[in-house]
Protein backbone atom coordinates (compact mmCIF):
# COMPACT_ATOMS: atom_id res chain seq x y z
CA UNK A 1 -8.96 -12.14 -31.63
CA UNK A 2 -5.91 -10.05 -32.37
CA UNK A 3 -4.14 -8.37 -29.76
CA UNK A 4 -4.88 -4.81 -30.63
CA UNK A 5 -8.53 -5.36 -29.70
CA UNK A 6 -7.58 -7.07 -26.37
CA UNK A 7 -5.74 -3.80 -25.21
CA UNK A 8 -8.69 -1.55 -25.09
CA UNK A 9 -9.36 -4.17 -22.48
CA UNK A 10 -9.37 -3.96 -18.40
CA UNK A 11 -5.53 -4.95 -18.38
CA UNK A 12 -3.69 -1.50 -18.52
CA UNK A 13 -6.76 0.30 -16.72
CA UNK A 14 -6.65 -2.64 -13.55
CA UNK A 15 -3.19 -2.29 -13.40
CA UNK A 16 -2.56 1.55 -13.81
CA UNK A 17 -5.49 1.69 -11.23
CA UNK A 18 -3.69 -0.50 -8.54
CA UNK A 19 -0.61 2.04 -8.55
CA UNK A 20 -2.35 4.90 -8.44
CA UNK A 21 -4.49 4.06 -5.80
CA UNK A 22 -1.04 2.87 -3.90
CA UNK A 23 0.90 5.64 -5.04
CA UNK A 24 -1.73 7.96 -3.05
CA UNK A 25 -2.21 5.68 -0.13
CA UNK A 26 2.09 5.69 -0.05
CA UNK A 27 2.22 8.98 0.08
CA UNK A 28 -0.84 9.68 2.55
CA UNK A 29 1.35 7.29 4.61
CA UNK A 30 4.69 9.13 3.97
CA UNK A 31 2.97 12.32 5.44
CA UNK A 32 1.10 10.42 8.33
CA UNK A 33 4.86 9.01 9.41
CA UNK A 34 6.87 12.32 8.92
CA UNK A 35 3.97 14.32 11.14
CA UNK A 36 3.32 11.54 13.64
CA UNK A 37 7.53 10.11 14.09
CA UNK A 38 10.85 12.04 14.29
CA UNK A 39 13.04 12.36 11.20
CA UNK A 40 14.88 9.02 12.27
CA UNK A 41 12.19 6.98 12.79
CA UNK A 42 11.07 8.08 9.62
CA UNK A 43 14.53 7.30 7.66
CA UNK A 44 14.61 4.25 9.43
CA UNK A 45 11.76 2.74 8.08
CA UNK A 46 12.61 4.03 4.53
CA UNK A 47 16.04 2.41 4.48
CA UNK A 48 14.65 -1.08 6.35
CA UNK A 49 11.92 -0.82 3.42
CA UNK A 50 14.39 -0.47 0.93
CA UNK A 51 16.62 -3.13 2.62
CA UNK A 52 13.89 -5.82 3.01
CA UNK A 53 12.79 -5.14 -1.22
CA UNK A 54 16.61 -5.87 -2.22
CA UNK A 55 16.73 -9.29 -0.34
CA UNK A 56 13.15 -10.29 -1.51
CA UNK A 57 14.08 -9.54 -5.28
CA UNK A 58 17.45 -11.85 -4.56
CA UNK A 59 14.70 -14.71 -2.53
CA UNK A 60 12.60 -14.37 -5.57
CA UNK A 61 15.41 -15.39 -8.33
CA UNK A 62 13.36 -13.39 -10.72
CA UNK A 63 10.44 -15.82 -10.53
CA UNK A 64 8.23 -12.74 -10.46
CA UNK A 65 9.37 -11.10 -13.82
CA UNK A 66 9.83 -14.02 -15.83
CA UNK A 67 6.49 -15.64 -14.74
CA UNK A 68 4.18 -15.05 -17.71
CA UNK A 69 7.52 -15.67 -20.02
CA UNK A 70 8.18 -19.16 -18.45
CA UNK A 71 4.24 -20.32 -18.06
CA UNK A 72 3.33 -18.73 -21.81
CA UNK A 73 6.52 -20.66 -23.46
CA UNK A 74 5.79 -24.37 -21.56
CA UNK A 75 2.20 -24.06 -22.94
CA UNK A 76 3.07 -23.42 -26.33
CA UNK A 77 5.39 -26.42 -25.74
CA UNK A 78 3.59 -29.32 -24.02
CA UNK A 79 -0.50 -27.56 -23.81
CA UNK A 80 -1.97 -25.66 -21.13
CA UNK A 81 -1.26 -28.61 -18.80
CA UNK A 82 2.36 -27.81 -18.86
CA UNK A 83 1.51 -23.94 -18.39
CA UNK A 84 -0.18 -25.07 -15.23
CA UNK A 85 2.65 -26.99 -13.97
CA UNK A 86 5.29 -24.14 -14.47
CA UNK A 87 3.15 -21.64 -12.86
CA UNK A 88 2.82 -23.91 -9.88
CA UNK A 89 6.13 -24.75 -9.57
CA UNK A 90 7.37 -20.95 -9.43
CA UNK A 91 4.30 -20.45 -6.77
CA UNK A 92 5.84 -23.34 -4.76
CA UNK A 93 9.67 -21.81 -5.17
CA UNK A 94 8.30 -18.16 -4.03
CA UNK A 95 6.58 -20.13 -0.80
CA UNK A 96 10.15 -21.86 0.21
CA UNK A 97 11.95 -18.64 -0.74
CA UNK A 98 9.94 -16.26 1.38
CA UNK A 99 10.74 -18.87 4.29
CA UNK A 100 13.93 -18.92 3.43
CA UNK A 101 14.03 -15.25 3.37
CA UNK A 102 12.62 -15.31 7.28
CA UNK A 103 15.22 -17.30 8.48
CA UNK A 104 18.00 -15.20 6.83
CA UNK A 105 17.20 -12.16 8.40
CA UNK A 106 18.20 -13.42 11.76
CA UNK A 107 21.82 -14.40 10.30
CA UNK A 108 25.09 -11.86 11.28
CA UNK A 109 25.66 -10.86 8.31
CA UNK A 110 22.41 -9.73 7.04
CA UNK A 111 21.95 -8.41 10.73
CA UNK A 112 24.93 -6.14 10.53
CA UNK A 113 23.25 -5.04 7.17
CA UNK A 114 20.23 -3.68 8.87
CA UNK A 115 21.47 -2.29 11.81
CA UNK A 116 24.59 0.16 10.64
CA UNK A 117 22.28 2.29 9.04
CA UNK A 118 19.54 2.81 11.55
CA UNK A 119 19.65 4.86 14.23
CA UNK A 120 19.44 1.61 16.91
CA UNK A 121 19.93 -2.06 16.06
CA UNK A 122 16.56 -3.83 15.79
CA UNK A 123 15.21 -5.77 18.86
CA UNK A 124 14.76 -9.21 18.66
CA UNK A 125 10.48 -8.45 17.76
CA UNK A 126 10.94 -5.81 15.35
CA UNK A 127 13.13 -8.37 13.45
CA UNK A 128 10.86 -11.02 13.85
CA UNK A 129 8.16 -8.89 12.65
CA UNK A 130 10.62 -7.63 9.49
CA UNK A 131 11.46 -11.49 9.08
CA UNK A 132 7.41 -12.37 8.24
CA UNK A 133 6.95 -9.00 6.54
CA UNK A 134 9.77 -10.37 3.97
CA UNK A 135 8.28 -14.04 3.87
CA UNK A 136 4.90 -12.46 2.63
CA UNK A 137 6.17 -9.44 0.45
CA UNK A 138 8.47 -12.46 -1.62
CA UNK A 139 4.89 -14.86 -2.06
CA UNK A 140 2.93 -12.12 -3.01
CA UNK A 141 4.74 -10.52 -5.68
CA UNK A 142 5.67 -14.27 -7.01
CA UNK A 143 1.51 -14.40 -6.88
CA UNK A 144 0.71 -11.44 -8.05
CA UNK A 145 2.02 -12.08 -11.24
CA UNK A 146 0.13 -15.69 -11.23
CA UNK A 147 -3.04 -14.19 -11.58
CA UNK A 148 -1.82 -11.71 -14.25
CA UNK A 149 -0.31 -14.64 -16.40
CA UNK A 150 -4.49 -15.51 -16.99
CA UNK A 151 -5.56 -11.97 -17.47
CA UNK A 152 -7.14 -11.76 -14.55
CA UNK A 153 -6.03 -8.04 -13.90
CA UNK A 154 -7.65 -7.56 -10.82
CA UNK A 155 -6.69 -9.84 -8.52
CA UNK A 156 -2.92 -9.10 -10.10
CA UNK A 157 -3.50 -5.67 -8.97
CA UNK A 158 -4.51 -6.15 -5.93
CA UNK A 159 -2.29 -8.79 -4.86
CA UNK A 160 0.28 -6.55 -6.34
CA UNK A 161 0.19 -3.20 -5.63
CA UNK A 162 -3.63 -2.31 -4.93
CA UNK A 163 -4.58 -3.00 -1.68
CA UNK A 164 -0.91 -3.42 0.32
CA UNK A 165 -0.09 0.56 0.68
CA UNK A 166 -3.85 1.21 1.58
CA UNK A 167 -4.26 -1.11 4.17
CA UNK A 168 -0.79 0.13 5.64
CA UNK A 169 -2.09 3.35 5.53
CA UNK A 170 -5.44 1.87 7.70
CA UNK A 171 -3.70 0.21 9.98
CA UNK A 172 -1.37 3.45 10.49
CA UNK A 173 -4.05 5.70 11.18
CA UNK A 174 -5.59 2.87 13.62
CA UNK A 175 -2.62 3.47 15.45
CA UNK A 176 -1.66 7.03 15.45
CA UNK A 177 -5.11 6.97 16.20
CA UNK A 178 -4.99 4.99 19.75
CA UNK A 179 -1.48 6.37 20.97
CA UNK A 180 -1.41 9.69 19.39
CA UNK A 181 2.25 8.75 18.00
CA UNK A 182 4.10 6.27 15.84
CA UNK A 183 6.95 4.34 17.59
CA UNK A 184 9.08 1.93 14.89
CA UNK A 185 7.66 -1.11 16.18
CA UNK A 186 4.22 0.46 15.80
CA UNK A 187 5.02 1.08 11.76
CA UNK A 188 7.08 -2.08 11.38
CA UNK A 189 4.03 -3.85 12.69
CA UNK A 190 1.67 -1.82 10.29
CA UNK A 191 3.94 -2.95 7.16
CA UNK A 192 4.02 -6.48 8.59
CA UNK A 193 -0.20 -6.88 9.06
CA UNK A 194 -0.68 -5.38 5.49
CA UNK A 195 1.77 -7.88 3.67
CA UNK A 196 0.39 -10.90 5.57
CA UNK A 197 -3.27 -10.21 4.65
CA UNK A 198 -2.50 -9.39 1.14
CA UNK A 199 -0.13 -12.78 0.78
CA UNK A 200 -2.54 -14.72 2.10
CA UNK A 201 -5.83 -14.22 0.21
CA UNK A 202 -3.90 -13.89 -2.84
CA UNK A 203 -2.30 -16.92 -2.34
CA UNK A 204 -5.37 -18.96 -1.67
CA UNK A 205 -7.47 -17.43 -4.80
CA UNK A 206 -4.18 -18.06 -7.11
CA UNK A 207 -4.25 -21.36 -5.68
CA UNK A 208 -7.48 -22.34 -8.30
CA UNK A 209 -5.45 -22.08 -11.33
CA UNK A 210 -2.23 -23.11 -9.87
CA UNK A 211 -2.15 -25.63 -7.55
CA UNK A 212 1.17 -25.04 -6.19
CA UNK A 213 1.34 -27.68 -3.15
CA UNK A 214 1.64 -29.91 -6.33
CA UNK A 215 4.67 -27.84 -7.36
CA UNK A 216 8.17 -28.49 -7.28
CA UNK A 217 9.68 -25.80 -5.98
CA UNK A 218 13.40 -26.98 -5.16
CA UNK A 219 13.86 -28.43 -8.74
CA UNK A 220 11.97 -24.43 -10.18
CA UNK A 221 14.91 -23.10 -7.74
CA UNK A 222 17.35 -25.22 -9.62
CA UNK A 223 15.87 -24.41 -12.72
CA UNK A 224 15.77 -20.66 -11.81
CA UNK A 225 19.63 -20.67 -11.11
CA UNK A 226 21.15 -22.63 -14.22
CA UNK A 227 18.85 -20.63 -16.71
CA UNK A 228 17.67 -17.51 -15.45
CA UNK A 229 20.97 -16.04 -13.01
CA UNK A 230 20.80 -13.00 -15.58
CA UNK A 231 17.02 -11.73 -14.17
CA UNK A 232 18.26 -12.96 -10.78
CA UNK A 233 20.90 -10.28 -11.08
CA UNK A 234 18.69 -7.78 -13.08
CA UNK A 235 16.51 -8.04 -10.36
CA UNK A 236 19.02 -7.36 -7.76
CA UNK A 237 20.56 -4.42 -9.55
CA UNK A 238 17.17 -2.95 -10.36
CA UNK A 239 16.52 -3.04 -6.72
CA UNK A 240 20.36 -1.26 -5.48
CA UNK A 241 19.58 1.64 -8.43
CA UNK A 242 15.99 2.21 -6.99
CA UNK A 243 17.16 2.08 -3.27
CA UNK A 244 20.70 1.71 -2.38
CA UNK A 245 20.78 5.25 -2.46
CA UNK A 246 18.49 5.42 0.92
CA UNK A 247 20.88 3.36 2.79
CA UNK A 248 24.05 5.25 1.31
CA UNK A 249 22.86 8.56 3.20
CA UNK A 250 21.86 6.93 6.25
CA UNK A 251 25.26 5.05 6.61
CA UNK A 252 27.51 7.74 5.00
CA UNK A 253 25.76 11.06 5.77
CA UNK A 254 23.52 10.67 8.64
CA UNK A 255 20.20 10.61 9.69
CA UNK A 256 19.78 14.22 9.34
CA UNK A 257 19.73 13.91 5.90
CA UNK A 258 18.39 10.72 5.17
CA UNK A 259 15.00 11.76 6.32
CA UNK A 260 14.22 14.29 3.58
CA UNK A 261 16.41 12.14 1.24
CA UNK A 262 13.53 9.57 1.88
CA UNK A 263 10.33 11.77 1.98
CA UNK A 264 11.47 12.67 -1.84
CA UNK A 265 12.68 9.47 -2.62
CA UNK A 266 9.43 7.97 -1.93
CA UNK A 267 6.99 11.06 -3.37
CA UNK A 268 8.61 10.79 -6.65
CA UNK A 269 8.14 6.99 -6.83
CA UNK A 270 4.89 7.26 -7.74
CA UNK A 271 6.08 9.19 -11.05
CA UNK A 272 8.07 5.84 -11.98
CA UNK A 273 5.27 3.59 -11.60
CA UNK A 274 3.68 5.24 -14.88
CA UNK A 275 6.26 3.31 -16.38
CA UNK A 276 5.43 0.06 -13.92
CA UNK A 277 1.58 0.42 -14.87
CA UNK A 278 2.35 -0.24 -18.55
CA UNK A 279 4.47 -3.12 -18.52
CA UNK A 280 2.46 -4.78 -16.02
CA UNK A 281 -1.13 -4.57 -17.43
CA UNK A 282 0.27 -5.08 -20.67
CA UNK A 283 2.83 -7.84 -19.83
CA UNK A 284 0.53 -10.58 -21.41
CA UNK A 285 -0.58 -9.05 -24.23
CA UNK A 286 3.33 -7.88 -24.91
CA UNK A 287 3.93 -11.57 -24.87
CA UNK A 288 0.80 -12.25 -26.95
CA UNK A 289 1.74 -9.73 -29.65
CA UNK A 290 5.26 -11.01 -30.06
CA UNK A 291 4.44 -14.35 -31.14
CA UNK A 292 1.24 -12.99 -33.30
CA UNK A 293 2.04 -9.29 -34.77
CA UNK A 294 6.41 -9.60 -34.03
CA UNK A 295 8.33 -6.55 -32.71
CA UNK A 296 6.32 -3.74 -35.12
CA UNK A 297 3.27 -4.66 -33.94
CA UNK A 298 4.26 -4.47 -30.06
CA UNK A 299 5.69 -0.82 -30.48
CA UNK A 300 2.66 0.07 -32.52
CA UNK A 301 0.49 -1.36 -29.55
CA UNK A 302 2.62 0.69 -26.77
CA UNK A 303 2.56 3.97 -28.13
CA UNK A 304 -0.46 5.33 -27.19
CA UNK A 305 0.01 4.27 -23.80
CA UNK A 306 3.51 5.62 -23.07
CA UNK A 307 2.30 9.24 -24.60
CA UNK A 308 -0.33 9.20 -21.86
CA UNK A 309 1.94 8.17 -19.31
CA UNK A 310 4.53 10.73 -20.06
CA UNK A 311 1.67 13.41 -19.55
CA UNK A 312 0.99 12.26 -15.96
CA UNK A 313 4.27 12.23 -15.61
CA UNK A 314 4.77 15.99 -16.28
CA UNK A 315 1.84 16.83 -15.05
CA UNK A 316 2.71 15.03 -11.60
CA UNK A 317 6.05 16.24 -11.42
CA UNK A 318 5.37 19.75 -11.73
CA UNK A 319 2.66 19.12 -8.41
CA UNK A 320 5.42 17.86 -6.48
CA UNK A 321 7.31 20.24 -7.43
CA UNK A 322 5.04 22.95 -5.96
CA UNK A 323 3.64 21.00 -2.83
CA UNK A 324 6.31 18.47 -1.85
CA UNK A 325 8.37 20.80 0.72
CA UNK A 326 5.53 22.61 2.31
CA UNK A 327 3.69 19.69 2.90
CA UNK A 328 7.01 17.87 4.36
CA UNK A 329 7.75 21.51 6.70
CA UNK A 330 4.30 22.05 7.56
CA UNK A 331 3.92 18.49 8.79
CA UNK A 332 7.36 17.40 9.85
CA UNK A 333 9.10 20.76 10.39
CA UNK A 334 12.34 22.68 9.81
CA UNK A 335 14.04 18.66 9.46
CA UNK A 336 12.62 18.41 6.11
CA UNK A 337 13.61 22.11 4.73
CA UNK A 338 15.34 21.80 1.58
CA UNK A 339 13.09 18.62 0.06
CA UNK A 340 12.59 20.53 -2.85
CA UNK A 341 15.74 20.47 -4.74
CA UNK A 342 15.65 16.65 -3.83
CA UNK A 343 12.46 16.19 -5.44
CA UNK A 344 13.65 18.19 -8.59
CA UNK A 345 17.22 16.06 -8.69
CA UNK A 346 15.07 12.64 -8.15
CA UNK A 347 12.17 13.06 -10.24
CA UNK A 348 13.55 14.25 -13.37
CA UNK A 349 15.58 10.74 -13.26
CA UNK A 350 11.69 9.19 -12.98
CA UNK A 351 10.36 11.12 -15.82
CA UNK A 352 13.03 10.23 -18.01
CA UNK A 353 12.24 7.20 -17.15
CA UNK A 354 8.42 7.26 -18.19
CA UNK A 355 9.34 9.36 -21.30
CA UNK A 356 11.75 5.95 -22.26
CA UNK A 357 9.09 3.85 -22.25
CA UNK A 358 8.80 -0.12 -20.65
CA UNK A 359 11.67 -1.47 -22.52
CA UNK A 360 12.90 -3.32 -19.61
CA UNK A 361 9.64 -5.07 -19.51
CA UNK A 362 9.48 -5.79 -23.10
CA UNK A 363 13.07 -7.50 -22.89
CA UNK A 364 11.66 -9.62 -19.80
CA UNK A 365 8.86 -10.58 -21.87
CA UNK A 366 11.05 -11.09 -24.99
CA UNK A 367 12.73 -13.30 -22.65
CA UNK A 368 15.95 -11.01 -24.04
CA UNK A 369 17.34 -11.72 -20.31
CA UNK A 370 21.21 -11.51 -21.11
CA UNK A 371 20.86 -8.09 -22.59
CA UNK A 372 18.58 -6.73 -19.80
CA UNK A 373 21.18 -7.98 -17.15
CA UNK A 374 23.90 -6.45 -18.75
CA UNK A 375 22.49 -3.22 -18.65
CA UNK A 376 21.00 -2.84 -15.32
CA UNK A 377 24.32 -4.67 -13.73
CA UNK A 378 26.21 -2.07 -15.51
CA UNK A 379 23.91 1.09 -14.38
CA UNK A 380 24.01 -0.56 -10.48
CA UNK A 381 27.83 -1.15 -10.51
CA UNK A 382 28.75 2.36 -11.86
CA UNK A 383 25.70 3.88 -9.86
CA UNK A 384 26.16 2.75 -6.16
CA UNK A 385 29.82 2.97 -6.64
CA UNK A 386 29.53 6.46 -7.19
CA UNK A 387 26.77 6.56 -5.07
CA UNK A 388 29.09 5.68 -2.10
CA UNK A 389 32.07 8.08 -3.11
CA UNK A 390 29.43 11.12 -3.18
CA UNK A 391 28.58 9.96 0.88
CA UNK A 392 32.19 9.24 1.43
CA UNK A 393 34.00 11.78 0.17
CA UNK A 394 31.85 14.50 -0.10
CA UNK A 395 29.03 14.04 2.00
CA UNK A 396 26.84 16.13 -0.35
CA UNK A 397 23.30 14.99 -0.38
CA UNK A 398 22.52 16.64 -3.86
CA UNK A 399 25.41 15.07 -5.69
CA UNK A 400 24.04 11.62 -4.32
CA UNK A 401 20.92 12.61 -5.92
CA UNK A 402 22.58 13.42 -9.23
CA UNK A 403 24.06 10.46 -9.95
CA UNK A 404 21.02 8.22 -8.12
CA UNK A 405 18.83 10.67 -10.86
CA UNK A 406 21.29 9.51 -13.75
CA UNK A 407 21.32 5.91 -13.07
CA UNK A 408 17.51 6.18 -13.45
CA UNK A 409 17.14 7.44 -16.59
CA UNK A 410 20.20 5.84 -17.74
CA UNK A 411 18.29 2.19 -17.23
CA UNK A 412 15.62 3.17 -18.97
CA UNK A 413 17.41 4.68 -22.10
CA UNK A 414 19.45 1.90 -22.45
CA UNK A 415 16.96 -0.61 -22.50
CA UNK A 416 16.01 1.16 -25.60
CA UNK A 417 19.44 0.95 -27.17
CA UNK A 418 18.86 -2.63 -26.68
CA UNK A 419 15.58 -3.22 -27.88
CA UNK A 420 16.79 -1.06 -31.24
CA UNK A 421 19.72 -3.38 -31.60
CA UNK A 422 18.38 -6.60 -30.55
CA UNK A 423 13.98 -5.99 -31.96
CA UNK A 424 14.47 -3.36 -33.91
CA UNK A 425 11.48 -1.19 -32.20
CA UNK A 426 11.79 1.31 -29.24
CA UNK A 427 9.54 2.26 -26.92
CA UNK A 428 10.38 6.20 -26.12
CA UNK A 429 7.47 8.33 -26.16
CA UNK A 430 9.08 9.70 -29.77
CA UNK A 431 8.88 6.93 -31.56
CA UNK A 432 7.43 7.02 -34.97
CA UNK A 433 4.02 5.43 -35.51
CA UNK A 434 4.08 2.40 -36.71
CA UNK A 435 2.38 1.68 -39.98
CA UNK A 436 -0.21 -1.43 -40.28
């Protein structure tokens, strides 16, 4: 069965379902926290959110993105067998590196990390709590992507993205609910339940294919780090251009205007994981293609999809446009005047994005790692470095969002370039149809 049948398939739809059912859920949650906490409560849990995701993405070593890469290329090489093994192996790694990750957030260093950019240091339960919330966030994503490596879409999705945000929203309203407000331990606690359910069921269903207590997961670390530092450091760089800039404005401008730097930080997100839907629910079949149709036949195969993406996109963006401040002023108040040009500044960078295409996940799948590292290292260097002169020197919130906007689209555009150069194909939504 060629590949261009298997797309009509449940992939894209399970996958592009899972976000948008946790881009709403975010969002109701976004507006549940800015009407029910004050603007610092609010921008601290954005910027610990933001913190926690960088350190999980340097726990996971890229285990996560290179996943169906690793477990398609060791069957191909020693049988289904060996797939099994590799997948197991990378479950076992993301169980010892989500421990890991627990005890490291009670180190100095990573302390000190939190706590300049909140408003007060975290007490010793709130850490705790942000210590397990890691542990679960790094096994889940590492699981997630288990279940997607044997098409099974749904349980991808909602280990992945599908039911996370909508039980945090649940467990939010429980609250707000029973004390009428939302302290930060109340909302770290939220985040904390909703990645421990989620981690654990998914773990225990991936557990049937993979068998990861059979794994080796010190000598997949070991692996991970001689052959794959380049998605280790993609991964990390990805993670300081989608959120460094959150923790910049707390730390450089103040809370006052990290909180609506935030609320539109995290209501345009949901424009960006257009982009997110397609690479995921197509990441198999991407991998599938390659080896069956080459290059011409994957861009052929994307097309459609990223021309329907790029109309949500619009489409989405000009909602926000229209609704984000009022909603933030009507339910927040006068803190979150002045969202709008925030919005406009962040979430043309997002549908740039969507309107480039996945071409970051078609190098990860390519297993093209070198050339993906080089050009998100190179976007995060230039981007938080100017990032941090904009808070420094300036302490202009909309220039921050400029060059936070740039580095967006810039990422996406030149994974492009490098797909031109490297597979000859692109993935923009311009590119030419391909002919069979």
């Amino acid at each position: 069965m060629r590949v261009s049948a298997l797309v009509s398939a449940r992939g894209p739809l399970w996958t592009a379902g899972g976000i948008i059912v946790s881009a709403v859920a975010a969002f109701g949650a976004s507006m549940l926290l800015v009407a029910k906490t004050s603007p610092g409560v609010f921008a601290d849990i954005a910027i610990l959110t933001v913190t926690l995701l960088t350190i999980s993405n340097i726990l996971r070593f890229g285990a996560d993105r290179i996943f169906i890469g690793e477990v398609n290329a060791a069957s191909l090489g020693g049988g289904e067998p060996a797939g099994v093994r590799r997948g197991a192996s990378l479950i076992a790694f993301g169980i010892l590196a989500g421990g890991v990750g627990a005890v490291v957030v009670f180190l100095s260093p990573v302390r000190y990390v939190f706590d300049y950019a909140l408003t007060t240091p975290l007490t010793g339960w709130e850490r705790s709590l942000g210590a397990l919330w890691l542990a679960c966030d790094v096994v889940r994503m590492v699981t997630s992507e288990g279940h997607r490596s044997g098409y099974h879409f749904k349980s991808a999705a909602l280990a992945g993205v599908g039911v996370r945000a909508p039980l945090y929203l649940a467990i939010l309203v429980g609250f707000a609910a029973a004390d009428g407000t939302l302290t930060r331990t109340a909302v770290i606690s939220a985040s904390t339940l909703a990645s421990v359910a989620v981690a654990l069921v998914s773990l225990s269903t991936v557990s049937l294919r993979f068998p990861w207590w059979s794994g080796r997961p010190v000598q997949s670390g070991l692996h991970l780090w001689r052959g794959h530092v380049s998605m280790l450091l993609t991964t990390v760089a990805a993670s300081f251009i989608g959120g460094a800039d959150i923790w910049i404005v707390g730390a450089t401008i103040g809370h006052t205007s990290a909180a609506p730097y935030a609320f539109a930080v995290t209501v345009v997100a949901g424009i960006g994981m257009l982009t997110s839907a397609v690479a995921s629910g197509l990441s198999p079949y991407i991998a599938k293609c390659l080896r069956e149709d080459g290059p011409s036949g994957m861009q052929r195969m994307l097309r459609p999809y990223v021309q329907r993406s790029s109309l949500l996109a619009v489409l989405a963006y000009g909602l926000l446009l229209v609704a984000a401040e009022p909603i933030a002023v009507a339910l927040g108040g006068e803190s979150y005047h002045g969202v709008l040009p925030l919005v406009a500044i962040l979430g043309a960078g997002q549908v740039v994005g969507v309107f480039a295409g996945p071409g970051g996940g078609v190098l990860a799948v390519s297993r093209l790692y070198r050339a993906l590292c080089t050009i998100t290292c190179s976007v995060a260097v230039a981007a938080v470095g100017l990032e941090f002169l904009a808070g420094t020197l300036t302490g202009n919130v909309m220039i921050l969002a400029i060059v936070s906007s740039a580095a967006t689209a810039a990422l996406h555009v030149g994974a492009n370039f490098a797909l031109a150069r490297r597979l000859d194909m692109t993935t923009h939504v311009f590119t030419r149809p391909v002919l069979t």
